[in-house]
Protein backbone atom coordinates (compact mmCIF):
# COMPACT_ATOMS: atom_id res chain seq x y z
CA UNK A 1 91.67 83.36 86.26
CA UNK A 2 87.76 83.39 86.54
CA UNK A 3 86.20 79.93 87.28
CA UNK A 4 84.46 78.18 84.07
CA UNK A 5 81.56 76.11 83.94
CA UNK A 6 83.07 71.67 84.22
CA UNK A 7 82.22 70.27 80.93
CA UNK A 8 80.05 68.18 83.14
CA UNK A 9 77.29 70.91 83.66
CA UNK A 10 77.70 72.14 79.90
CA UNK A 11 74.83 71.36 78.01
CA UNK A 12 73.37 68.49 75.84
CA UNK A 13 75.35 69.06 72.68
CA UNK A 14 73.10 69.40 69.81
CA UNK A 15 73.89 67.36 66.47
CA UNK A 16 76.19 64.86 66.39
CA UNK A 17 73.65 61.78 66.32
CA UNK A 18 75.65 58.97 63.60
CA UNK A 19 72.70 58.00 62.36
CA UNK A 20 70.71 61.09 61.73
CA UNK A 21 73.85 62.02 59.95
CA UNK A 22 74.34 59.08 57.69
CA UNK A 23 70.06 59.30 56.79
CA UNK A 24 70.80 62.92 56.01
CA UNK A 25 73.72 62.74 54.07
CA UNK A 26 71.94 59.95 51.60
CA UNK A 27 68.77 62.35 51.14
CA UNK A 28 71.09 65.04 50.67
CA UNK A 29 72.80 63.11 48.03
CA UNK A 30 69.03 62.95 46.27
CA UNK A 31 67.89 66.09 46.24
CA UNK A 32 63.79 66.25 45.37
CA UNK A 33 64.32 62.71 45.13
CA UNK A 34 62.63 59.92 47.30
CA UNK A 35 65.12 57.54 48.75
CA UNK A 36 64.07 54.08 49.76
CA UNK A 37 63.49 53.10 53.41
CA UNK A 38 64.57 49.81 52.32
CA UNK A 39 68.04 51.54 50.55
CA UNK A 40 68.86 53.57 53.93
CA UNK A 41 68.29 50.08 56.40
CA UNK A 42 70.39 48.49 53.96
CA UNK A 43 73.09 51.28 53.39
CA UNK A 44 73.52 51.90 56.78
CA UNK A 45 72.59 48.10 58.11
CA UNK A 46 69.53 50.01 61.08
CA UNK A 47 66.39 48.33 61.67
CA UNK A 48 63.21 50.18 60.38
CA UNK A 49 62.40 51.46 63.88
CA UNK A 50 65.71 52.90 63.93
CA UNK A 51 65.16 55.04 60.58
CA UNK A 52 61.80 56.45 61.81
CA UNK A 53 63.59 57.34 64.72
CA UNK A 54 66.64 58.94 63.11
CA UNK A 55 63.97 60.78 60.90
CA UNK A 56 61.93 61.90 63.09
CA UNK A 57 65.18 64.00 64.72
CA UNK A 58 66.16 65.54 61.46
CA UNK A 59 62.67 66.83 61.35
CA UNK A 60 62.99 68.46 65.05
CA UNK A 61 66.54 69.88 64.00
CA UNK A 62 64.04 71.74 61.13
CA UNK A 63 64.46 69.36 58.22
CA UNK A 64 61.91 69.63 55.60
CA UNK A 65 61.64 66.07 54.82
CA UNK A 66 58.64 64.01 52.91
CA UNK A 67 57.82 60.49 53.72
CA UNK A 68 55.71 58.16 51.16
CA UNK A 69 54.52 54.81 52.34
CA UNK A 70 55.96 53.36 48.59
CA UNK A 71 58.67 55.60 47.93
CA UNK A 72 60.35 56.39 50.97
CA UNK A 73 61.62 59.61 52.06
CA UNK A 74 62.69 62.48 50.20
CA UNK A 75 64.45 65.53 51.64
CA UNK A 76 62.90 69.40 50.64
CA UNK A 77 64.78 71.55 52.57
CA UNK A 78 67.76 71.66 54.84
CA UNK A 79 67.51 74.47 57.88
CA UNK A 80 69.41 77.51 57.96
CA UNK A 81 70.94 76.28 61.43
CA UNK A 82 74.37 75.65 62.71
CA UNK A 83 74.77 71.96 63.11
CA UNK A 84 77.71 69.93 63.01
CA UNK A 85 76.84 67.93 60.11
CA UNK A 86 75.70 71.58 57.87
CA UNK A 87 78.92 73.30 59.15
CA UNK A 88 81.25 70.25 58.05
CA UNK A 89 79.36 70.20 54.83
CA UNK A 90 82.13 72.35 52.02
CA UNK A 91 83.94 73.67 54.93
CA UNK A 92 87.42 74.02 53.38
CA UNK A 93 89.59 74.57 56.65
CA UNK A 94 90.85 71.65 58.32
CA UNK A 95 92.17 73.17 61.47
CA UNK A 96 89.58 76.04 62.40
CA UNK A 97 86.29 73.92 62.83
CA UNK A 98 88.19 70.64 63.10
CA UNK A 99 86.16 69.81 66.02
CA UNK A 100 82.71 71.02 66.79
CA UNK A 101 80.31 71.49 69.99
CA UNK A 102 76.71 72.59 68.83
CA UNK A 103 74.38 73.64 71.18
CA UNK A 104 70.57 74.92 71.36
CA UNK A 105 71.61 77.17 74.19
CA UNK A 106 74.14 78.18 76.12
CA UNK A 107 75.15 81.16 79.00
CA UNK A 108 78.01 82.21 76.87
CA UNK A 109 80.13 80.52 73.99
CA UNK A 110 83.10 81.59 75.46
CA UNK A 111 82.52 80.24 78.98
CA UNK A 112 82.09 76.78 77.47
CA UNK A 113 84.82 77.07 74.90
CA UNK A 114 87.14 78.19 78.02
CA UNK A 115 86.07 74.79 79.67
CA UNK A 116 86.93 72.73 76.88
CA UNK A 117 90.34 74.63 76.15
CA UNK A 118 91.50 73.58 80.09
CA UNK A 119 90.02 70.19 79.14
CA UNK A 120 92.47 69.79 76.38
CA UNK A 121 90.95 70.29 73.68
CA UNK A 122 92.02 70.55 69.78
CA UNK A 123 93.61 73.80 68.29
CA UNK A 124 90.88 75.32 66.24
CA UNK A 125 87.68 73.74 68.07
CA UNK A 126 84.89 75.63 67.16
CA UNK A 127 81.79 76.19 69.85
CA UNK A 128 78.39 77.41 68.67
CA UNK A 129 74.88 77.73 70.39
CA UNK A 130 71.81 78.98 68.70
CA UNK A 131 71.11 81.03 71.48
CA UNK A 132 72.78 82.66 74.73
CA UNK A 133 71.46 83.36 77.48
CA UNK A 134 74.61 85.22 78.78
CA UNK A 135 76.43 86.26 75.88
CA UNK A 136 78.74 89.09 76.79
CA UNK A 137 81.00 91.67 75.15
CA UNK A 138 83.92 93.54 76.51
CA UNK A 139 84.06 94.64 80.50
CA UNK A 140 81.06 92.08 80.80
CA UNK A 141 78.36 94.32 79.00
CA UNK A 142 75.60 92.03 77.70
CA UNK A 143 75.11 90.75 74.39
CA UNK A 144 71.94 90.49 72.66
CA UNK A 145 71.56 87.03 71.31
CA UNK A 146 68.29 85.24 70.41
CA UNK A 147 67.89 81.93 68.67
CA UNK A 148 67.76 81.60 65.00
CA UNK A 149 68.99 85.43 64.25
CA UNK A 150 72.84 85.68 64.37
CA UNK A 151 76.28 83.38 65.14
CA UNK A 152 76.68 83.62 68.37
CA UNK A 153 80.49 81.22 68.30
CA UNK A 154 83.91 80.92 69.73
CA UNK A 155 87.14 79.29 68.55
CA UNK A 156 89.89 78.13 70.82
CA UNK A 157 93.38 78.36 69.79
CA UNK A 158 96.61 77.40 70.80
CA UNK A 159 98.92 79.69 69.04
CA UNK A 160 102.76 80.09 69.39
CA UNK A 161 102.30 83.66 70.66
CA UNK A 162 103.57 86.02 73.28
CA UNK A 163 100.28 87.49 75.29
CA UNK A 164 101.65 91.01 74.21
CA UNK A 165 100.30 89.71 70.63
CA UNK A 166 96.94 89.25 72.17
CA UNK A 167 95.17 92.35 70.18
CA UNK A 168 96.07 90.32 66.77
CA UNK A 169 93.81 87.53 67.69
CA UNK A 170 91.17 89.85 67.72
CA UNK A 171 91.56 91.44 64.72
CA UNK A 172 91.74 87.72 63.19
CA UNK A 173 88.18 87.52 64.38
CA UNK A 174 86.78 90.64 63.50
CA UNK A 175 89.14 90.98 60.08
CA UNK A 176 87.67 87.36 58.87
CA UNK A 177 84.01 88.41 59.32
CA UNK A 178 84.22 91.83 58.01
CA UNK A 179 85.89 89.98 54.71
CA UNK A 180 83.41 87.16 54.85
CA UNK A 181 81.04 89.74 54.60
CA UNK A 182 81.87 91.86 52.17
CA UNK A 183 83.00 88.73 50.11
CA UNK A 184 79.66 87.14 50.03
CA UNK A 185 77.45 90.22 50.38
CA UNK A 186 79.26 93.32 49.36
CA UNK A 187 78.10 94.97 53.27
CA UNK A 188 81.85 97.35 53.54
CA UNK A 189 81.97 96.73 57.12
CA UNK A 190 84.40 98.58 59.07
CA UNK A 191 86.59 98.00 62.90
CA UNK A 192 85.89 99.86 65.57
CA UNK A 193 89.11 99.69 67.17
CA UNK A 194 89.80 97.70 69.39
CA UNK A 195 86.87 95.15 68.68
CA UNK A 196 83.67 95.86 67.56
CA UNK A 197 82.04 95.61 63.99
CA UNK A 198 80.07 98.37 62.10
CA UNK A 199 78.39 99.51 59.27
CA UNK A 200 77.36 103.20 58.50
CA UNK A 201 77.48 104.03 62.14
CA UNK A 202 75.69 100.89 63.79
CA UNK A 203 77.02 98.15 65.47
CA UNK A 204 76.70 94.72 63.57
CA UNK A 205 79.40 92.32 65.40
CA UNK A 206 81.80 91.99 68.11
CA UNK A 207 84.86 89.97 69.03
CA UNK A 208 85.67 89.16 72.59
CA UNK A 209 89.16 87.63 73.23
CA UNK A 210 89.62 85.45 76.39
CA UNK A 211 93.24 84.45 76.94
CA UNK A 212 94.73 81.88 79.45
CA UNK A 213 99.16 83.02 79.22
CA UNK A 214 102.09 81.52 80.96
CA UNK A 215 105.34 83.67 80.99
CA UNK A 216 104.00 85.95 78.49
CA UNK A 217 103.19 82.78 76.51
CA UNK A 218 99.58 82.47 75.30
CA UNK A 219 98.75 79.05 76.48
CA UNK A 220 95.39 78.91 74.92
CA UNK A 221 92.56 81.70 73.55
CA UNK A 222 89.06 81.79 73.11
CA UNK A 223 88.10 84.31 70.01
CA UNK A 224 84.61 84.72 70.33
CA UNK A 225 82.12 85.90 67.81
CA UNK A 226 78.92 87.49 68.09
CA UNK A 227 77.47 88.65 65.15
CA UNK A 228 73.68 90.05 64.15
CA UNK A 229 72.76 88.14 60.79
CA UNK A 230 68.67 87.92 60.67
CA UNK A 231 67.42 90.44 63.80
CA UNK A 232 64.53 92.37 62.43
CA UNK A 233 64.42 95.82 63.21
CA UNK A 234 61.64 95.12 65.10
CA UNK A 235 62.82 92.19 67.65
CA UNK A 236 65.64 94.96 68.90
CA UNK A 237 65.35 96.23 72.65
CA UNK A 238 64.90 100.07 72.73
CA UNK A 239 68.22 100.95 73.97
CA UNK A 240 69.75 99.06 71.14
CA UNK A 241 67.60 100.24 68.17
CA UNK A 242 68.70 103.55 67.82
CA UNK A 243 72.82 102.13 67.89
CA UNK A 244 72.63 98.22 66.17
CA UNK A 245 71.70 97.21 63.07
CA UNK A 246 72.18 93.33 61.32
CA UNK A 247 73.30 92.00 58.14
CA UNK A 248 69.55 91.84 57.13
CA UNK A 249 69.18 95.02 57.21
CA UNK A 250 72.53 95.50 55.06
CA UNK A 251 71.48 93.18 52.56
CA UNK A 252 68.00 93.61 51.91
CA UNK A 253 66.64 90.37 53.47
CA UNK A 254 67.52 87.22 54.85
CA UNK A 255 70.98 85.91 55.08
CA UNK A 256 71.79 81.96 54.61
CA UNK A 257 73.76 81.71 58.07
CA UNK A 258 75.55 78.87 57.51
CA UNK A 259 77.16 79.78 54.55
CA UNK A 260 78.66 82.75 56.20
CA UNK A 261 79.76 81.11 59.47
CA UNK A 262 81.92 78.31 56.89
CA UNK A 263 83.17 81.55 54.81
CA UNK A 264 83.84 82.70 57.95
CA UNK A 265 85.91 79.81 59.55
CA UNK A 266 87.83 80.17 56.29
CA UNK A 267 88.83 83.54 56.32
CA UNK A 268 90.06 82.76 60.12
CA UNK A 269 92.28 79.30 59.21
CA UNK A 270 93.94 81.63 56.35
CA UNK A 271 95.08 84.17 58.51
CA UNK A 272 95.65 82.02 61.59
CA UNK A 273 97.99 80.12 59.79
CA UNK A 274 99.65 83.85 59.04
CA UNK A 275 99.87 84.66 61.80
CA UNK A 276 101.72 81.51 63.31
CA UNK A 277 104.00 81.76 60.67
CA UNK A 278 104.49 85.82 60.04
CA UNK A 279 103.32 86.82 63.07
CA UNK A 280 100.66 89.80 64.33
CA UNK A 281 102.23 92.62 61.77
CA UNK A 282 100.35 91.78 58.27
CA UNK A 283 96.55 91.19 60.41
CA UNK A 284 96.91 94.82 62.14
CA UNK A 285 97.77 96.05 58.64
CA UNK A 286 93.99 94.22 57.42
CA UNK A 287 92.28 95.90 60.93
CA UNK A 288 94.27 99.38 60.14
CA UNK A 289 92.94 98.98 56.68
CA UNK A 290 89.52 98.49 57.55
CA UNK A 291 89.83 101.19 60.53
CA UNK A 292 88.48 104.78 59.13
CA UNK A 293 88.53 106.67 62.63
CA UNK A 294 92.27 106.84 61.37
CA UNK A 295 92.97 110.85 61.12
CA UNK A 296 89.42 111.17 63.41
CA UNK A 297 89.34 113.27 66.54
CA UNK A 298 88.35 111.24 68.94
CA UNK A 299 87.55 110.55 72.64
CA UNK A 300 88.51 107.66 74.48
CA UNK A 301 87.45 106.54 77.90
CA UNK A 302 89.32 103.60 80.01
CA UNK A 303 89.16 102.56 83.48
CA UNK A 304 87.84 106.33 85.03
CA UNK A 305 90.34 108.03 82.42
CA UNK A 306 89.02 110.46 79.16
CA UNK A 307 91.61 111.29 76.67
CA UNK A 308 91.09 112.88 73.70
CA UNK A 309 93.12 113.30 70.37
CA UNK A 310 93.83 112.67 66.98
CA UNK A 311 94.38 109.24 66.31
CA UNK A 312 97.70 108.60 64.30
CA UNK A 313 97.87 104.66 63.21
CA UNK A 314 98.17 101.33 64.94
CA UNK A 315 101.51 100.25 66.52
CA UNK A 316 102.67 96.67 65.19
CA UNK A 317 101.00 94.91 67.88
CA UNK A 318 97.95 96.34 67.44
CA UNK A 319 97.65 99.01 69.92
CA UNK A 320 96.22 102.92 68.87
CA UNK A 321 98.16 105.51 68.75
CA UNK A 322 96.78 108.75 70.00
CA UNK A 323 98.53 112.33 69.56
CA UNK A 324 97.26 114.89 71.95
CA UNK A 325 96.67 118.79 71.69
CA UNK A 326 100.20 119.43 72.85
CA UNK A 327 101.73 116.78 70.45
CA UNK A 328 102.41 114.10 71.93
CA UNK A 329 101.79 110.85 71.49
CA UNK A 330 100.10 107.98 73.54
CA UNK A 331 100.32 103.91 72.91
CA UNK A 332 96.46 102.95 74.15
CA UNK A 333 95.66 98.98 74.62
CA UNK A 334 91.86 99.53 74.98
CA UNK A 335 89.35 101.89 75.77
CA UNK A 336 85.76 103.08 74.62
CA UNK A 337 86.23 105.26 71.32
CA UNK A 338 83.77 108.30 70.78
CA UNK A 339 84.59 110.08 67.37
CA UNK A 340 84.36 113.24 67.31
CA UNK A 341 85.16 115.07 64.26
């Protein structure tokens, strides 16, 4: 098992001051309304120093808030950024996203969610950063991740699952964002077995499983999530413009991101819960659904090794199956797919 960062050396989580939270839920309450300063020190029993204070962070998070000597404050806008308090706010899913750690920027999601998950902590806890300076995807390739463009997240779970399962807990992550998606924005995004995200060709998401298993038990998992939401065309590196695209793109313009990431966390506690009780065969039935390199020739490539064939279905744990020239047919667990024809 790789070493993980101590939660010691994480970062200054981001959010989660009480009173910044209180001051925004009561402007929230009153929208294009002024609010009192006198109402909030009395509401929430803080001194007036404390209130300016309080304010003054909600307006470095991005608030849009107005302040009038005689009426008080009044909030205009809320940002389009993944805090705890804008995450919690209509999030129907009480175990996915029960606990959240927010951050400006991290190395990777996954390495602090992996931290946290030896730590102890909560099925479900969901870690986010703006920005990563280390994101990665599968066999360590790099992920592109700027602030303020995408959801760049992980999820640790504790399932009751045998690490042979393992493949399902990807297509939980990648199933719940492709039907996020084309629940909120009609984008028909597809899986790229065994874990990437695409539309009409281009690579819009990817889902990195990290898994920590004792006697084939899974003793914890990090699912993590990065996904393009905002990324101009123009803010891609070369090698990535001719082969990625974002949800922008898809849509026509910009995409509320917090929306999507609670739609998101939804679509995940729905079939998580599945999937403890069923188990992995009715979420490879979603991925195989949303699959079309099914019937495809194809090439894959793993560890040195190039096989090439016509790919036949999914076997119930998720794997592909792959029928060769001469008929036969191969169980693959992972591996770079090229279609062919």
């Amino acid at each position: 098992m790789p070493s993980h960062p101590s939660i010691a050396r994480r970062p200054v989580a981001w959010g989660g001051d009480h009173t910044a939270d209180a001051i925004a839920d009561l402007l929230a309450a009153s929208p294009a309304h002024h609010v009192s300063g006198e109402l909030i020190r009395k509401r929430l029993k803080l001194t007036r120093s404390a209130v300016w204070k309080a304010v003054g962070r909600l307006k470095r998070e991005g608030y849009g808030i107005a302040a009038s000597p005689h009426l008080g404050y009044r909030l205009d806008r809320e940002p389009d950024t993944p805090l705890p308090r804008l995450i919690r706010n209509g999030l129907r899913a009480r175990t996915i996203g029960g606990a959240i750690h927010a951050f400006r920027t991290v190395s990777s999601t996954n390495d602090t969610a992996l931290a946290l998950a030896e730590q102890g902590c909560p099925d479900g806890t969901l870690v986010i950063a703006e920005a990563q300076t280390g994101g990665r995807g599968r066999l360590g390739r790099r992920w592109h991740s700027p602030a303020g463009s995408g959801l760049w997240f992980s999820v640790v779970l504790r399932p009751k699952l045998a690490a042979s399962g393992a493949q399902a807990l990807t297509f939980l992550g990648a199933v719940a964002t492709a039907r996020a998606v084309r629940d909120l924005h009609g984008v028909p995004m597809t899986l790229k077995w065994p874990n990437d995200l695409f539309l009409e060709g281009r690579k819009m998401g990817g889902v990195l499983t990290e898994l920590s298993a004792e006697s084939d038990l899974i003793r914890h998992a990090v699912i993590g999530i990065g996904f393009n939401v905002n990324l101009p065309a123009a803010a891609w590196p070369p090698e990535l413009k001719a082969i990625a695209t974002s949800l922008q793109a898809a849509a026509g313009g910009p995409v509320p991101r917090v929306p999507l990431l609670r739609r998101i966390l939804e679509e995940m506690e729905t079939r998580y819960a599945f999937l403890q009780r069923s188990g992995p065969a009715a979420l490879v039935d979603e991925a195989r659904a949303l699959t079309p390199m099914i019937g495809k020739i194809v090439r894959i490539q793993h560890l040195g090794q190039v096989r090439e064939g016509t790919v036949v279905g999914m076997d119930p744990d998720g794997a592909l199956l792959l029928r060769s020239a001469a008929g036969t047919v191969e169980r693959l667990l992972a591996g770079d797919v090229s279609i062919l024809r």
